[in-house]
N, C-alpha and C. Protein backbone atom coordinates (compact mmCIF):
# COMPACT_ATOMS: atom_id res chain seq x y z
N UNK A 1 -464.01 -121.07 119.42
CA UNK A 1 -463.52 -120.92 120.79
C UNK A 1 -464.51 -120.05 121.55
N UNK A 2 -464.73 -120.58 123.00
CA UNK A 2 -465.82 -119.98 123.51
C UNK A 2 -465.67 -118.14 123.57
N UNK A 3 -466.38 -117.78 124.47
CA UNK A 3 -465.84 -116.14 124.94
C UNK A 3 -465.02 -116.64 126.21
N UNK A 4 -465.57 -118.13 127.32
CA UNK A 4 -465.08 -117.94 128.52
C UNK A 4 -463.41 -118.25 128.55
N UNK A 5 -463.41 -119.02 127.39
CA UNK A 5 -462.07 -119.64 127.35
C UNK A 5 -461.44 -118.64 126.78
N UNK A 6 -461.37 -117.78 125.89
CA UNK A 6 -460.88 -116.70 124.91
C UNK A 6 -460.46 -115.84 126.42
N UNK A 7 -461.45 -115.26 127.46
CA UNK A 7 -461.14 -114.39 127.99
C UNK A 7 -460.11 -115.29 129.44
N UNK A 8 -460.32 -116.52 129.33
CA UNK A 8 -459.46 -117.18 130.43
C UNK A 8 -458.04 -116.99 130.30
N UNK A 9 -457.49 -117.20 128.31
CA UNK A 9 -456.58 -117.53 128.16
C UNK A 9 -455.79 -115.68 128.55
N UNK A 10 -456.64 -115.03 127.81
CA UNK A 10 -456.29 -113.52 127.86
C UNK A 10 -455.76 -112.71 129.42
N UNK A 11 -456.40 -113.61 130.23
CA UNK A 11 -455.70 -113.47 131.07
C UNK A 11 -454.77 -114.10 132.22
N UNK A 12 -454.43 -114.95 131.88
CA UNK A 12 -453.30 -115.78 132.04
C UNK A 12 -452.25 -115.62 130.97
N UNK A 13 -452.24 -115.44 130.08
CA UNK A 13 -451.31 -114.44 129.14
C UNK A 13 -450.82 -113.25 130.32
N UNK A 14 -452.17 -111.91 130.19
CA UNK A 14 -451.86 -111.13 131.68
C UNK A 14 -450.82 -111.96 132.16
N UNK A 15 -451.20 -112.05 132.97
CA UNK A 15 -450.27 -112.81 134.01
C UNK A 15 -449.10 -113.27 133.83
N UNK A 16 -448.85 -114.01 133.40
CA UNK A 16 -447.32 -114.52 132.74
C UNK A 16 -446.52 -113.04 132.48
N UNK A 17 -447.16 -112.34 131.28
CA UNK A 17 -446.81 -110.90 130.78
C UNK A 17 -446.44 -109.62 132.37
N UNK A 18 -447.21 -110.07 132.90
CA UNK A 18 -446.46 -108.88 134.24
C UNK A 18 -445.25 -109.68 135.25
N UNK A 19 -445.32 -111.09 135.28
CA UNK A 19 -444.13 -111.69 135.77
C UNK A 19 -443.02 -111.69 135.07
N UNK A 20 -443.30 -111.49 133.37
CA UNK A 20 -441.74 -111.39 133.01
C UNK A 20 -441.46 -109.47 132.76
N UNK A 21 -442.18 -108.46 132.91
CA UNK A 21 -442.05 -107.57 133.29
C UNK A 21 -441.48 -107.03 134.47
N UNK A 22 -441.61 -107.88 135.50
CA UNK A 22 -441.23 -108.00 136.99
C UNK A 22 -439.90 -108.11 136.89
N UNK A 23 -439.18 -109.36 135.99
CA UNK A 23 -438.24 -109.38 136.27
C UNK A 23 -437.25 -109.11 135.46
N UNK A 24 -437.65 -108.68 134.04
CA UNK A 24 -436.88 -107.49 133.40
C UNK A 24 -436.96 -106.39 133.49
N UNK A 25 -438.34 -105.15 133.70
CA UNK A 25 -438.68 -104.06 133.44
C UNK A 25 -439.33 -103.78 134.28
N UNK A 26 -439.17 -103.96 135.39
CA UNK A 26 -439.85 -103.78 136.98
C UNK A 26 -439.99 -102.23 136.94
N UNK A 27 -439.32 -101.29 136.27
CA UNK A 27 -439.93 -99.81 136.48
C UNK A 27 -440.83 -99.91 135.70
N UNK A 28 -441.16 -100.72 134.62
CA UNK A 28 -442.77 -100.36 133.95
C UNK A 28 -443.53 -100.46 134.62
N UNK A 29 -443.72 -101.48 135.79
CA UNK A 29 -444.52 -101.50 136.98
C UNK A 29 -444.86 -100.79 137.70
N UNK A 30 -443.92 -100.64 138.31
CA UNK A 30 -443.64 -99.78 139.59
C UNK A 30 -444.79 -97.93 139.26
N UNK A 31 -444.90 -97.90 138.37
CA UNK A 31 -445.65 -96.44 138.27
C UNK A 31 -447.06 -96.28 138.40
N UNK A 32 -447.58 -98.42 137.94
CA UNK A 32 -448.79 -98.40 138.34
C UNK A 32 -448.63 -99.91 139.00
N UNK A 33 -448.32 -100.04 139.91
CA UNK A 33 -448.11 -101.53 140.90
C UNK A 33 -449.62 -101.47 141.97
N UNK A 34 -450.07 -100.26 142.25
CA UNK A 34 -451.35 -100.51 142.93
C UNK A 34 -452.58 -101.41 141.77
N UNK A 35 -452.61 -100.77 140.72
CA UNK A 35 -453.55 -100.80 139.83
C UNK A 35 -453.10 -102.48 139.44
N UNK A 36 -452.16 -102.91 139.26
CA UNK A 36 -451.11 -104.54 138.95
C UNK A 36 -452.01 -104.98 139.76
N UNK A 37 -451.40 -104.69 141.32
CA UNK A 37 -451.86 -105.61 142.56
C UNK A 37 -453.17 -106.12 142.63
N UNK A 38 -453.92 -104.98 142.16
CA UNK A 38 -455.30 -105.58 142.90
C UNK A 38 -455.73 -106.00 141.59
N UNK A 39 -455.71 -105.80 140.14
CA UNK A 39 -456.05 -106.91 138.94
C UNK A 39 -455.77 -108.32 139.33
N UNK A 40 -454.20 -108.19 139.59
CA UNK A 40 -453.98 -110.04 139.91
C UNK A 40 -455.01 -110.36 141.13
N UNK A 41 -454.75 -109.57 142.33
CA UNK A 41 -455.25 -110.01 143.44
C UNK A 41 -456.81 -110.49 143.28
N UNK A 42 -457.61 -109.76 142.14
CA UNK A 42 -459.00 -109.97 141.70
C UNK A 42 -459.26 -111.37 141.27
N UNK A 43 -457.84 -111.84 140.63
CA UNK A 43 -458.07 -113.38 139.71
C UNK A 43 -457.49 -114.52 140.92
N UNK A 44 -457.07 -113.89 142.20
CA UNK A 44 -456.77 -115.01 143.09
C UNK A 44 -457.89 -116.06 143.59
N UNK A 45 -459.35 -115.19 143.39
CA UNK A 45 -460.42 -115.94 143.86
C UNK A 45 -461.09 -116.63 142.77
N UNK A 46 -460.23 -116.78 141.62
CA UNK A 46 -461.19 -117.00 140.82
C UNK A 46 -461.66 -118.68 140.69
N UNK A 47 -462.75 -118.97 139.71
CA UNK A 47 -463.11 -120.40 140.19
C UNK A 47 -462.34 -121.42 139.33
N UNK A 48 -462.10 -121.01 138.28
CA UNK A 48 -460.88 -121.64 137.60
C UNK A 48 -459.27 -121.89 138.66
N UNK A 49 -459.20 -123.05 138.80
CA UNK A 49 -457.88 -123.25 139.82
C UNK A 49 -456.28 -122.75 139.21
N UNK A 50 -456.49 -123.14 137.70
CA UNK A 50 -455.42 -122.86 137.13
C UNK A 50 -454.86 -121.44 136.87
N UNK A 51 -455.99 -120.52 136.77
CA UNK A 51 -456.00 -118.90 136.85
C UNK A 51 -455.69 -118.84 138.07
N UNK A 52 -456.37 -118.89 139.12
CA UNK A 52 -455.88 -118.89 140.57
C UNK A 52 -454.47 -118.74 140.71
N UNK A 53 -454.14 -119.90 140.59
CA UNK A 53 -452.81 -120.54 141.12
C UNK A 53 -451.69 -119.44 140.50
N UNK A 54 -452.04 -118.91 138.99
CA UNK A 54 -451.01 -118.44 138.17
C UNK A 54 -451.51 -116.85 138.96
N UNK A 55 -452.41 -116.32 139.03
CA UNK A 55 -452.40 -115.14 140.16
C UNK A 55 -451.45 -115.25 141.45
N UNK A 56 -451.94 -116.37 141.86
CA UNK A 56 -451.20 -116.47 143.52
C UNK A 56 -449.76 -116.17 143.05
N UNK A 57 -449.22 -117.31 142.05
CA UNK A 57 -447.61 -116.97 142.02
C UNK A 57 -446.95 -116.07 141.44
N UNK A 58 -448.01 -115.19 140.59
CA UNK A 58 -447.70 -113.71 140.23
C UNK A 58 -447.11 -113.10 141.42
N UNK A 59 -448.10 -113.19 142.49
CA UNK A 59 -448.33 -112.02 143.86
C UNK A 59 -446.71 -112.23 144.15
N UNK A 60 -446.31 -113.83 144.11
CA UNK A 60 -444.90 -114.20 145.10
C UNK A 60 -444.15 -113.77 144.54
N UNK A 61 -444.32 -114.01 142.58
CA UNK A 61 -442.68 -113.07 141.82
C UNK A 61 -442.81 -111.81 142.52
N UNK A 62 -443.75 -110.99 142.30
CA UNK A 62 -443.57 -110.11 142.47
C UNK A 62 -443.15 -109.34 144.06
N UNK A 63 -443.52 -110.24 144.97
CA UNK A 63 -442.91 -109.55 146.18
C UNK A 63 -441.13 -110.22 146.19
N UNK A 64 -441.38 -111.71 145.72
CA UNK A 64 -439.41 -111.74 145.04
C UNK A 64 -438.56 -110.74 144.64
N UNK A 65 -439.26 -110.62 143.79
CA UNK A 65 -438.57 -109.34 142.63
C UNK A 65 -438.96 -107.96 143.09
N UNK A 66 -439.59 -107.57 144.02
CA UNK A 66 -439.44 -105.74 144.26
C UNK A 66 -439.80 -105.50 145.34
N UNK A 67 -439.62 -106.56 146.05
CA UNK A 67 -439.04 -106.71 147.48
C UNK A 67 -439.97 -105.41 147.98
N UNK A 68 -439.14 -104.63 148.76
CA UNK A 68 -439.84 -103.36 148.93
C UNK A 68 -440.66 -102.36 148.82
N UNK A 69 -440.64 -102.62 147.20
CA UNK A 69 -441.45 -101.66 146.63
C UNK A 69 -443.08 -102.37 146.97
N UNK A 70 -443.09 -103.53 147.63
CA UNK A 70 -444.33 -104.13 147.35
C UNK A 70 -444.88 -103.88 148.87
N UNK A 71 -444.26 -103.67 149.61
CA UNK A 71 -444.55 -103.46 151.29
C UNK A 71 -445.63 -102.13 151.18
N UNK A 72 -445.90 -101.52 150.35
CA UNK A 72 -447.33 -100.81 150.24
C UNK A 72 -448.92 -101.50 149.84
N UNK A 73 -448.20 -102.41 149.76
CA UNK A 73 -449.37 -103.52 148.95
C UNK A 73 -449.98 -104.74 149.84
N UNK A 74 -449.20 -104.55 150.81
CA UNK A 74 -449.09 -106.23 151.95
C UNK A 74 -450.43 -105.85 152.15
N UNK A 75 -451.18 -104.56 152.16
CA UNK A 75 -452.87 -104.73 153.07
C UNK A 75 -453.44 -104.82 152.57
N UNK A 76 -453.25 -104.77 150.92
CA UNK A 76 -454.05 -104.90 150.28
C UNK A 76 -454.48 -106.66 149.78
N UNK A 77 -453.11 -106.97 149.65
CA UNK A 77 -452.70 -108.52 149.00
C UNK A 77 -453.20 -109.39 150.01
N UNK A 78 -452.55 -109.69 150.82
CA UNK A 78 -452.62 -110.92 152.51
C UNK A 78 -453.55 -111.14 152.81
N UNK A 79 -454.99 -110.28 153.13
CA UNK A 79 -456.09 -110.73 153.18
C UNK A 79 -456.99 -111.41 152.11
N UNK A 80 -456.27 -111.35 151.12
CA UNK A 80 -456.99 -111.75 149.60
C UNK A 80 -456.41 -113.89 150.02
N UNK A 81 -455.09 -113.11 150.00
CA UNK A 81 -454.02 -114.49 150.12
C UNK A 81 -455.07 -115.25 151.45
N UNK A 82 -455.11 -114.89 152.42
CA UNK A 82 -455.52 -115.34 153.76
C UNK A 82 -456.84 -116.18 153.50
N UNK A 83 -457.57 -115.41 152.61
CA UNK A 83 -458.61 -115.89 152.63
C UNK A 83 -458.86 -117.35 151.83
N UNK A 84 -457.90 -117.41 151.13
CA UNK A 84 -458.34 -118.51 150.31
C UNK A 84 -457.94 -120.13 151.03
């Protein structure tokens, strides 16, 4: 197995792994949700579509699921989102 695919899958794992954190254990988050945000937000551009896509709908559980708590994050996230 390559390294690119090894490190593709590793993080899309990520990913999946902080959406079901989101919506069981959302305070494990919440203590580092800046540091969350902008990891996923990093894999929104990525050139793989399928990583992409599973970033993008990370971003949406997560403003689903903590609603509020994520309104510190909108300036960081939206222009990432916007751009694509």
């Amino acid at each position: 197995m390559g390294l690119c695919l090894r490190d593709r899958e590793l993080k899309e794992k990520g990913l999946c792994i902080i959406k079901q954190l989101a919506e069981s254990h959302s305070e494990v988050l919440l203590c580092r949700l800046r540091e969350v945000c902008l990891a996923v937000t990093s894999e929104v551009s990525s050139l793989r579509s399928k990583l992409s896509c599973s970033a993008i709908a990370t971003l949406g559980e997560l403003f689903a699921i903590l609603r509020k708590d994520m309104d510190s994050e909108v300036d960081e996230v939206a222009p990432v989102l916007l751009h694509m």
